[in-house]
C-alpha atoms as a PDB file:
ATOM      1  CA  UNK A   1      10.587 -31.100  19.223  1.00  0.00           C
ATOM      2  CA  UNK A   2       9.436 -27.864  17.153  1.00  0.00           C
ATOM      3  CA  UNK A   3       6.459 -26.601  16.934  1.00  0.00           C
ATOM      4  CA  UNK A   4       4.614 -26.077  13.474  1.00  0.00           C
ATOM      5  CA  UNK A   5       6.010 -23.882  11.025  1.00  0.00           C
ATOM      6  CA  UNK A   6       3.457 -20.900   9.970  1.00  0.00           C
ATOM      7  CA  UNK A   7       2.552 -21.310   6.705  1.00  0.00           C
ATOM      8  CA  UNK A   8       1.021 -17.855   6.098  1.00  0.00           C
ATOM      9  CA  UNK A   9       1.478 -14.541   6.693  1.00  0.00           C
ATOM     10  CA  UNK A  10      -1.261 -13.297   9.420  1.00  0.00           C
ATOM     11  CA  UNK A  11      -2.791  -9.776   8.359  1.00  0.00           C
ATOM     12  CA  UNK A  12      -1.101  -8.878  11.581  1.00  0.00           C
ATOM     13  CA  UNK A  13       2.081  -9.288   9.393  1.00  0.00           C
ATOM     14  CA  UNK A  14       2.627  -7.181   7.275  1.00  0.00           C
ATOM     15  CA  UNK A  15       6.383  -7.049   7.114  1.00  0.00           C
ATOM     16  CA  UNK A  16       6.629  -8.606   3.493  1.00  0.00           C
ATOM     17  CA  UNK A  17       3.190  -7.626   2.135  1.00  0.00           C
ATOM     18  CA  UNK A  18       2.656  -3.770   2.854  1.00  0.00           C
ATOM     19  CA  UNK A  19      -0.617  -4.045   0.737  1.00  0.00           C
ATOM     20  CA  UNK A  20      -3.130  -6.138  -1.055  1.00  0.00           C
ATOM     21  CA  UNK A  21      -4.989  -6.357  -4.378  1.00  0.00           C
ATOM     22  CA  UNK A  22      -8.547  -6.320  -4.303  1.00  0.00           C
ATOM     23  CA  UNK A  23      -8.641 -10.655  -4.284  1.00  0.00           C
ATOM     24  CA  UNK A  24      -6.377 -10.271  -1.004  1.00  0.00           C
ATOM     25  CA  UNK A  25      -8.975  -7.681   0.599  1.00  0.00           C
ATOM     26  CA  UNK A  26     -11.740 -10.222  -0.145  1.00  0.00           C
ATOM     27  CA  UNK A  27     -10.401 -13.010   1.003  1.00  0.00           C
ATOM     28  CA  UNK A  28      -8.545 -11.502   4.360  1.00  0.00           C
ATOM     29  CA  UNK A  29     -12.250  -9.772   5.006  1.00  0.00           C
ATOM     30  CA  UNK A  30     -14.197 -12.758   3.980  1.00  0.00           C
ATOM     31  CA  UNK A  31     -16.246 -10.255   1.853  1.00  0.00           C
ATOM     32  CA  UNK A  32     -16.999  -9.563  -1.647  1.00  0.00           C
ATOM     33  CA  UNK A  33     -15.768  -6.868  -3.698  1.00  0.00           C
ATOM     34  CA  UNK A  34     -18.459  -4.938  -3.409  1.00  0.00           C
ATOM     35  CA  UNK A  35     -18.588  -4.812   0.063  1.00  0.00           C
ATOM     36  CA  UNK A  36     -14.689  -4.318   0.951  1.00  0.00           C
ATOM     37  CA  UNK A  37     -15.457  -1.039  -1.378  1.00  0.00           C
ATOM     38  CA  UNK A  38     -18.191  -0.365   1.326  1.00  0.00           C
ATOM     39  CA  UNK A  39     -16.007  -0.240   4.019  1.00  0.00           C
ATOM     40  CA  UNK A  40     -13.231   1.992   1.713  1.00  0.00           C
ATOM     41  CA  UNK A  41     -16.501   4.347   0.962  1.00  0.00           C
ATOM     42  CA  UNK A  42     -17.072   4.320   4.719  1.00  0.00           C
ATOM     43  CA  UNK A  43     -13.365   5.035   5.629  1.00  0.00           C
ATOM     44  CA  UNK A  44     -12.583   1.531   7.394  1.00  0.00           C
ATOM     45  CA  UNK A  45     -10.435   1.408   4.884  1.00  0.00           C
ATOM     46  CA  UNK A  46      -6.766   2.639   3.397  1.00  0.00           C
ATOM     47  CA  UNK A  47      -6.371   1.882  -0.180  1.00  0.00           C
ATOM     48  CA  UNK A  48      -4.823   3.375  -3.392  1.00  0.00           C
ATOM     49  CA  UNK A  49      -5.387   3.077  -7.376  1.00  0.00           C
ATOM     50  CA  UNK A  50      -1.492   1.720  -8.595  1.00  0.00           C
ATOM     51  CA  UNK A  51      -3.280   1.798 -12.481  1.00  0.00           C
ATOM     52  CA  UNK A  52      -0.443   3.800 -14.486  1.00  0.00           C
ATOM     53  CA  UNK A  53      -3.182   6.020 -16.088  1.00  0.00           C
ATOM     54  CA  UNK A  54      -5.527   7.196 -13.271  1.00  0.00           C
ATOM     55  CA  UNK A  55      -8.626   7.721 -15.562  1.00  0.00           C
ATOM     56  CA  UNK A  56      -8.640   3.682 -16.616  1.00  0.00           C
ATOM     57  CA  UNK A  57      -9.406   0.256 -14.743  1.00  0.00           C
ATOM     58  CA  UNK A  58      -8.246   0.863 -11.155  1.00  0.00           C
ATOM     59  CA  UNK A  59      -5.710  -1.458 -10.225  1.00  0.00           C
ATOM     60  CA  UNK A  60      -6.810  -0.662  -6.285  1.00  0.00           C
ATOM     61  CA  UNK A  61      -4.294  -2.043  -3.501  1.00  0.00           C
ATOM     62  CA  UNK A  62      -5.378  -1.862   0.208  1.00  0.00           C
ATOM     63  CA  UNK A  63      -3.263  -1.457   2.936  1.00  0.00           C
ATOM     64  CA  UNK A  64      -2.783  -4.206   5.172  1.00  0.00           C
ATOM     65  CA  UNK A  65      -2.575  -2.723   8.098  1.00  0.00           C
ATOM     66  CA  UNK A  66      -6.278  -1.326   7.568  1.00  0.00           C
ATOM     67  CA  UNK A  67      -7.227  -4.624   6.566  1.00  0.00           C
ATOM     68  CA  UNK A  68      -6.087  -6.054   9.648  1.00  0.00           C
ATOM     69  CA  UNK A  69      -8.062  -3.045  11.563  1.00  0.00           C
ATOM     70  CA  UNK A  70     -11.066  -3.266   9.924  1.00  0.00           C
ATOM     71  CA  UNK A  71     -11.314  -6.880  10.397  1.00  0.00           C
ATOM     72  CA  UNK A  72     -10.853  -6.368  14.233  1.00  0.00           C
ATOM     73  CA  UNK A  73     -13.040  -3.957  14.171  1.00  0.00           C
ATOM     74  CA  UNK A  74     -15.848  -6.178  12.465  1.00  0.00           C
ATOM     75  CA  UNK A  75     -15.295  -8.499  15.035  1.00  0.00           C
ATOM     76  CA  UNK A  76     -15.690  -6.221  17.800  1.00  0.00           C
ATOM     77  CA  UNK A  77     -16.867  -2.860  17.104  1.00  0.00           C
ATOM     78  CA  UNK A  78     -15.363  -1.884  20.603  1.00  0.00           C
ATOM     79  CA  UNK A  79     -11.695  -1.729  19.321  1.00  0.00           C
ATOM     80  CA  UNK A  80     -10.785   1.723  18.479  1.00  0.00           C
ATOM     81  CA  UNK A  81      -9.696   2.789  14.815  1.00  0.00           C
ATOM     82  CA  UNK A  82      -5.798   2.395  14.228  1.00  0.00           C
ATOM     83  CA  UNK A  83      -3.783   6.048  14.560  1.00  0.00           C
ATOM     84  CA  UNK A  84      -3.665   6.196  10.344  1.00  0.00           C
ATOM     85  CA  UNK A  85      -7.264   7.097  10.156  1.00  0.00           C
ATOM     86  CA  UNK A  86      -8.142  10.937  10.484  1.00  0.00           C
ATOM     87  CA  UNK A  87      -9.984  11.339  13.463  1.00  0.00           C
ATOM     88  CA  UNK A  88     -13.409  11.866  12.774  1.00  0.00           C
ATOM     89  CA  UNK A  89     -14.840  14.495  14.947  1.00  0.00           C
ATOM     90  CA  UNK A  90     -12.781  17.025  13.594  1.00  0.00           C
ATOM     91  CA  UNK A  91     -11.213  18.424  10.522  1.00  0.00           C
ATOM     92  CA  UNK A  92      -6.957  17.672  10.942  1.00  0.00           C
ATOM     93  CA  UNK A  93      -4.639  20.308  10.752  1.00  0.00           C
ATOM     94  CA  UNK A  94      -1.779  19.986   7.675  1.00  0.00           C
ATOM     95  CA  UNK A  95       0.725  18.648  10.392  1.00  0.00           C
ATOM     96  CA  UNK A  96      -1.984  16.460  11.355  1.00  0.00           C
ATOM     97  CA  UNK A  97      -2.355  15.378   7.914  1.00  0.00           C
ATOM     98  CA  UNK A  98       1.569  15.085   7.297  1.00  0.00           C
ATOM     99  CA  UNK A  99       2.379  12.951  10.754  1.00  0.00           C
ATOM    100  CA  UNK A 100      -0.234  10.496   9.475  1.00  0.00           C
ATOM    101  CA  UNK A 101       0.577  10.073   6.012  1.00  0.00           C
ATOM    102  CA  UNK A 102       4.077   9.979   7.573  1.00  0.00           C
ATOM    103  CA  UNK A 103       2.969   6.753   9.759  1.00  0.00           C
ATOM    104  CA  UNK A 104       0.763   5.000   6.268  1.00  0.00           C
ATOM    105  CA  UNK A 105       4.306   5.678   4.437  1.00  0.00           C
ATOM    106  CA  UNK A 106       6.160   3.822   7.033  1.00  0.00           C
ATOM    107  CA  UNK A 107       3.815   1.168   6.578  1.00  0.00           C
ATOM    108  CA  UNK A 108       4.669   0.230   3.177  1.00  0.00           C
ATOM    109  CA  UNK A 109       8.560   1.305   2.799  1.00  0.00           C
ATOM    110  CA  UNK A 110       9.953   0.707   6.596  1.00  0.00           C
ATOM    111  CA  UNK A 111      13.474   2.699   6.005  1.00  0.00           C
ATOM    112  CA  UNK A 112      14.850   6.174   5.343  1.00  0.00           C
ATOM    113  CA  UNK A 113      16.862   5.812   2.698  1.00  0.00           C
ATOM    114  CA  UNK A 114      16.324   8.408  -0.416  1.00  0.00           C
ATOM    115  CA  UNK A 115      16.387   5.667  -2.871  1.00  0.00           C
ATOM    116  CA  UNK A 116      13.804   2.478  -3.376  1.00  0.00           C
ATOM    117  CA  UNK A 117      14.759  -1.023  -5.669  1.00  0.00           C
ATOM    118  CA  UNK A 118      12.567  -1.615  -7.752  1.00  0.00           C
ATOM    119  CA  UNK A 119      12.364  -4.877  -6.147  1.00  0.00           C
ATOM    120  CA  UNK A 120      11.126  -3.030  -2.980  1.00  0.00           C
ATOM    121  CA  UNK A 121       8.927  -1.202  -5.323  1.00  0.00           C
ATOM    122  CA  UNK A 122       7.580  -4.425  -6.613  1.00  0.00           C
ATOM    123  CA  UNK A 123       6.825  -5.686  -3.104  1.00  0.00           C
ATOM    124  CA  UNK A 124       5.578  -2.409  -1.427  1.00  0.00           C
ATOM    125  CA  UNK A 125       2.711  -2.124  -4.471  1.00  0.00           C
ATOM    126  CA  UNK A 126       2.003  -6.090  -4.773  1.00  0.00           C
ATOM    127  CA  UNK A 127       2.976  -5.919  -8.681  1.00  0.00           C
ATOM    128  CA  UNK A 128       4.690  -7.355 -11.003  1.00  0.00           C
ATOM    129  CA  UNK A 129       7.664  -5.866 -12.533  1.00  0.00           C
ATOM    130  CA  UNK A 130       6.141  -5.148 -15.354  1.00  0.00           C
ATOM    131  CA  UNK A 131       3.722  -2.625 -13.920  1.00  0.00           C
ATOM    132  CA  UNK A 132       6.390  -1.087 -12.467  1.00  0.00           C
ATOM    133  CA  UNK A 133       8.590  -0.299 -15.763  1.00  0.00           C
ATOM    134  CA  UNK A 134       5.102   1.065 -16.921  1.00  0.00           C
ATOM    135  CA  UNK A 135       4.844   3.535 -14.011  1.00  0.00           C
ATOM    136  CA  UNK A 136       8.296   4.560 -15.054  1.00  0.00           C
ATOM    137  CA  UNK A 137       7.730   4.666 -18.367  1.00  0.00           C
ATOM    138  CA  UNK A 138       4.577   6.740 -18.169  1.00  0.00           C
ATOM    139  CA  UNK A 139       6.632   9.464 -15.831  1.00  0.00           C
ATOM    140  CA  UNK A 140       5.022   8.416 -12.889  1.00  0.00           C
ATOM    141  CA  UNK A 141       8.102   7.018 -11.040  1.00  0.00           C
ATOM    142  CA  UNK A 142      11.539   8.880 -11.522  1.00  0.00           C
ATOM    143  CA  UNK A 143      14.284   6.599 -11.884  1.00  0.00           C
ATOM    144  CA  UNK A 144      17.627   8.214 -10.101  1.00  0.00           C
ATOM    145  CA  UNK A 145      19.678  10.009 -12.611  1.00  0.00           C
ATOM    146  CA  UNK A 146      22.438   7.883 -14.298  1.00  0.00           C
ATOM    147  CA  UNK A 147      20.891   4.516 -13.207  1.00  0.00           C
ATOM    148  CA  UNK A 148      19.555   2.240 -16.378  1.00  0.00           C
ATOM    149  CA  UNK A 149      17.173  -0.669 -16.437  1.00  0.00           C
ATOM    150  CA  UNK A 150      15.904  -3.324 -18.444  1.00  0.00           C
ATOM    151  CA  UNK A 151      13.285  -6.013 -18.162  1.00  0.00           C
ATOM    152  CA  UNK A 152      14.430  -9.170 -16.790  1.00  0.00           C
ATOM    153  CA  UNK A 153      16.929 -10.769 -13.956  1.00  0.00           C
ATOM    154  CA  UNK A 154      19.235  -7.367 -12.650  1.00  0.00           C
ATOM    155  CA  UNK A 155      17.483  -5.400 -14.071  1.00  0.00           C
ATOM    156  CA  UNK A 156      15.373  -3.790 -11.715  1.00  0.00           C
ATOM    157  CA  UNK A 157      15.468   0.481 -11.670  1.00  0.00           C
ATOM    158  CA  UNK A 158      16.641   2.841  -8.551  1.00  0.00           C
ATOM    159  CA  UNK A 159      13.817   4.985  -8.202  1.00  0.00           C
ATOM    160  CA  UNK A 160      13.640   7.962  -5.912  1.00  0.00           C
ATOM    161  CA  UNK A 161      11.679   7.370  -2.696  1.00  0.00           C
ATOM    162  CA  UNK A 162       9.731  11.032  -3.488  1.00  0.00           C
ATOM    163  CA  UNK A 163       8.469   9.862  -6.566  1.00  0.00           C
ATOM    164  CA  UNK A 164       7.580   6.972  -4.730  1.00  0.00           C
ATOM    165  CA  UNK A 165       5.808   8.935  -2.195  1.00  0.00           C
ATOM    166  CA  UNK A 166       4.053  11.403  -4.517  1.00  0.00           C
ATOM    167  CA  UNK A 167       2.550   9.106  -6.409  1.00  0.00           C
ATOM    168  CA  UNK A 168       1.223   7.225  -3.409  1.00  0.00           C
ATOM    169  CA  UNK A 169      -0.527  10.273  -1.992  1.00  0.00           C
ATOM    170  CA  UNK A 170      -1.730  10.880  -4.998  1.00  0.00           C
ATOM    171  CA  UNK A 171      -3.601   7.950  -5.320  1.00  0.00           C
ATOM    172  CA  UNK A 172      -4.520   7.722  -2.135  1.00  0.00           C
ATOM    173  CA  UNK A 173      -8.280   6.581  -2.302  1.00  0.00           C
END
Protein backbone atom coordinates (compact mmCIF):
# COMPACT_ATOMS: atom_id res chain seq x y z
CA UNK A 1 0.00 0.00 0.00
CA UNK A 2 1.25 3.74 -0.74
CA UNK A 3 1.28 6.26 1.29
CA UNK A 4 -0.58 9.66 0.50
CA UNK A 5 0.39 11.60 -2.34
CA UNK A 6 1.53 15.37 -1.33
CA UNK A 7 -0.71 17.60 -2.63
CA UNK A 8 1.34 20.80 -2.19
CA UNK A 9 4.47 22.09 -2.51
CA UNK A 10 6.03 22.71 1.18
CA UNK A 11 7.90 26.22 1.34
CA UNK A 12 10.75 23.86 1.96
CA UNK A 13 10.27 23.15 -1.83
CA UNK A 14 11.08 25.32 -3.79
CA UNK A 15 12.22 23.39 -6.81
CA UNK A 16 9.22 24.52 -9.11
CA UNK A 17 8.31 27.82 -7.40
CA UNK A 18 11.64 29.90 -6.94
CA UNK A 19 9.39 32.84 -5.70
CA UNK A 20 6.04 34.12 -4.67
CA UNK A 21 3.64 37.02 -5.29
CA UNK A 22 2.65 38.99 -2.49
CA UNK A 23 -0.89 36.55 -1.96
CA UNK A 24 1.74 33.54 -1.70
CA UNK A 25 3.88 35.52 1.05
CA UNK A 26 0.62 36.06 2.98
CA UNK A 27 -0.67 33.02 2.95
CA UNK A 28 2.79 30.84 3.46
CA UNK A 29 3.41 33.52 6.55
CA UNK A 30 -0.11 33.52 7.72
CA UNK A 31 0.25 37.37 7.72
CA UNK A 32 -1.16 40.28 6.04
CA UNK A 33 0.36 42.36 3.53
CA UNK A 34 1.28 44.80 5.59
CA UNK A 35 3.08 42.88 7.85
CA UNK A 36 5.09 40.44 5.34
CA UNK A 37 6.36 44.15 4.14
CA UNK A 38 7.45 44.45 7.87
CA UNK A 39 9.55 41.69 7.86
CA UNK A 40 11.03 42.79 4.04
CA UNK A 41 11.60 46.42 5.85
CA UNK A 42 13.29 44.48 8.65
CA UNK A 43 15.43 42.27 6.28
CA UNK A 44 13.70 38.77 7.14
CA UNK A 45 12.98 38.99 3.92
CA UNK A 46 14.32 38.53 0.03
CA UNK A 47 12.03 40.01 -2.44
CA UNK A 48 12.10 41.92 -5.80
CA UNK A 49 9.69 44.45 -7.83
CA UNK A 50 9.13 42.22 -11.46
CA UNK A 51 6.72 45.58 -12.52
CA UNK A 52 8.18 46.34 -16.17
CA UNK A 53 8.37 50.11 -15.29
CA UNK A 54 10.04 50.41 -11.84
CA UNK A 55 8.39 53.82 -10.93
CA UNK A 56 4.58 52.14 -11.16
CA UNK A 57 2.51 49.48 -9.04
CA UNK A 58 5.14 47.04 -7.75
CA UNK A 59 4.48 43.73 -8.89
CA UNK A 60 6.77 42.45 -5.66
CA UNK A 61 7.80 38.58 -5.72
CA UNK A 62 9.48 37.08 -2.58
CA UNK A 63 11.81 34.50 -2.55
CA UNK A 64 10.83 31.31 -1.24
CA UNK A 65 13.57 30.30 0.28
CA UNK A 66 13.34 33.49 2.67
CA UNK A 67 9.87 32.73 3.12
CA UNK A 68 10.59 29.43 4.31
CA UNK A 69 13.41 31.12 6.72
CA UNK A 70 11.52 33.66 8.04
CA UNK A 71 8.74 31.44 8.91
CA UNK A 72 11.22 29.18 10.90
CA UNK A 73 12.50 31.83 12.30
CA UNK A 74 9.00 33.15 13.63
CA UNK A 75 8.57 29.97 15.05
CA UNK A 76 11.69 29.85 16.85
CA UNK A 77 13.72 32.85 16.98
CA UNK A 78 16.72 30.48 17.91
CA UNK A 79 17.29 29.27 14.25
CA UNK A 80 19.95 31.25 12.67
CA UNK A 81 19.30 33.44 9.42
CA UNK A 82 19.84 31.38 6.08
CA UNK A 83 23.58 32.15 4.35
CA UNK A 84 21.62 34.68 1.61
CA UNK A 85 21.19 37.33 4.18
CA UNK A 86 24.21 39.83 4.67
CA UNK A 87 25.48 39.31 7.91
CA UNK A 88 24.55 41.95 10.08
CA UNK A 89 27.35 42.96 12.27
CA UNK A 90 29.34 44.06 9.57
CA UNK A 91 29.40 45.82 6.29
CA UNK A 92 30.26 42.75 3.34
CA UNK A 93 33.00 43.08 1.16
CA UNK A 94 32.05 43.13 -2.94
CA UNK A 95 33.07 39.34 -3.04
CA UNK A 96 30.97 39.03 -0.12
CA UNK A 97 28.25 40.67 -1.87
CA UNK A 98 28.87 38.67 -5.26
CA UNK A 99 29.11 34.93 -3.51
CA UNK A 100 25.70 35.75 -2.03
CA UNK A 101 23.86 37.12 -4.78
CA UNK A 102 25.60 34.17 -6.50
CA UNK A 103 23.75 31.64 -3.94
CA UNK A 104 19.92 33.95 -4.24
CA UNK A 105 20.61 33.45 -8.20
CA UNK A 106 20.95 29.80 -7.81
CA UNK A 107 17.87 29.86 -6.01
CA UNK A 108 15.66 30.87 -8.70
CA UNK A 109 17.50 29.54 -12.06
CA UNK A 110 19.33 26.14 -10.70
CA UNK A 111 21.70 25.67 -14.00
CA UNK A 112 24.60 27.29 -15.83
CA UNK A 113 23.58 27.53 -19.01
CA UNK A 114 23.96 31.18 -20.81
CA UNK A 115 20.52 31.04 -22.11
CA UNK A 116 16.91 30.96 -20.10
CA UNK A 117 13.20 29.79 -21.91
CA UNK A 118 11.02 31.92 -21.46
CA UNK A 119 9.12 29.20 -19.96
CA UNK A 120 11.84 29.07 -17.21
CA UNK A 121 11.50 32.75 -17.17
CA UNK A 122 7.83 32.42 -16.60
CA UNK A 123 8.34 30.03 -13.69
CA UNK A 124 11.47 31.60 -12.02
CA UNK A 125 9.33 35.19 -11.73
CA UNK A 126 5.74 33.49 -10.97
CA UNK A 127 4.21 35.38 -14.18
CA UNK A 128 2.39 34.98 -16.81
CA UNK A 129 3.72 35.09 -20.22
CA UNK A 130 2.43 38.04 -20.88
CA UNK A 131 4.48 39.98 -18.38
CA UNK A 132 7.25 38.50 -19.69
CA UNK A 133 6.90 39.69 -23.53
CA UNK A 134 6.39 43.12 -21.70
CA UNK A 135 9.78 42.94 -19.94
CA UNK A 136 11.11 42.22 -23.36
CA UNK A 137 9.37 44.58 -25.01
CA UNK A 138 10.22 47.41 -22.66
CA UNK A 139 14.21 46.43 -23.07
CA UNK A 140 14.36 44.97 -19.88
CA UNK A 141 15.06 41.34 -20.96
CA UNK A 142 17.36 40.77 -24.11
CA UNK A 143 16.14 38.14 -26.22
CA UNK A 144 19.34 36.13 -27.86
CA UNK A 145 20.15 37.51 -31.20
CA UNK A 146 18.40 35.75 -34.17
CA UNK A 147 15.75 34.03 -31.94
CA UNK A 148 11.91 35.37 -32.66
CA UNK A 149 8.81 35.07 -30.55
CA UNK A 150 5.27 35.46 -30.55
CA UNK A 151 2.45 35.22 -28.07
CA UNK A 152 0.91 31.94 -27.78
CA UNK A 153 1.77 27.93 -27.77
CA UNK A 154 5.88 27.81 -29.08
CA UNK A 155 6.24 30.77 -28.82
CA UNK A 156 8.10 31.47 -25.88
CA UNK A 157 11.63 33.84 -26.37
CA UNK A 158 15.46 32.67 -25.57
CA UNK A 159 16.53 35.27 -23.39
CA UNK A 160 20.05 35.71 -22.13
CA UNK A 161 20.60 34.55 -18.54
CA UNK A 162 22.60 38.22 -17.90
CA UNK A 163 19.73 40.09 -18.73
CA UNK A 164 18.03 37.84 -16.60
CA UNK A 165 20.37 38.44 -13.85
CA UNK A 166 20.69 42.23 -14.20
CA UNK A 167 17.43 42.88 -13.98
CA UNK A 168 17.01 40.75 -10.88
CA UNK A 169 19.68 42.64 -8.96
CA UNK A 170 18.31 45.45 -9.97
CA UNK A 171 15.21 45.01 -8.43
CA UNK A 172 16.35 43.49 -5.70
CA UNK A 173 14.22 45.05 -2.78
Amino acid sequence: MTGTPQLSLTLRDARWLPMLSMNGATGALGMDAEEVLEQLDLGNLIAFNIAVEIDGKAERRFLTRSLANCQARLDNPKIPRCDLFPVSHRMETAAEQQRRWSRIFQCIIRHDKPVLHGTEIDAALNCDPDHRLHLINAGRLQVLPGTSYRPGRNGAPSVTRGSFEQFLQARML
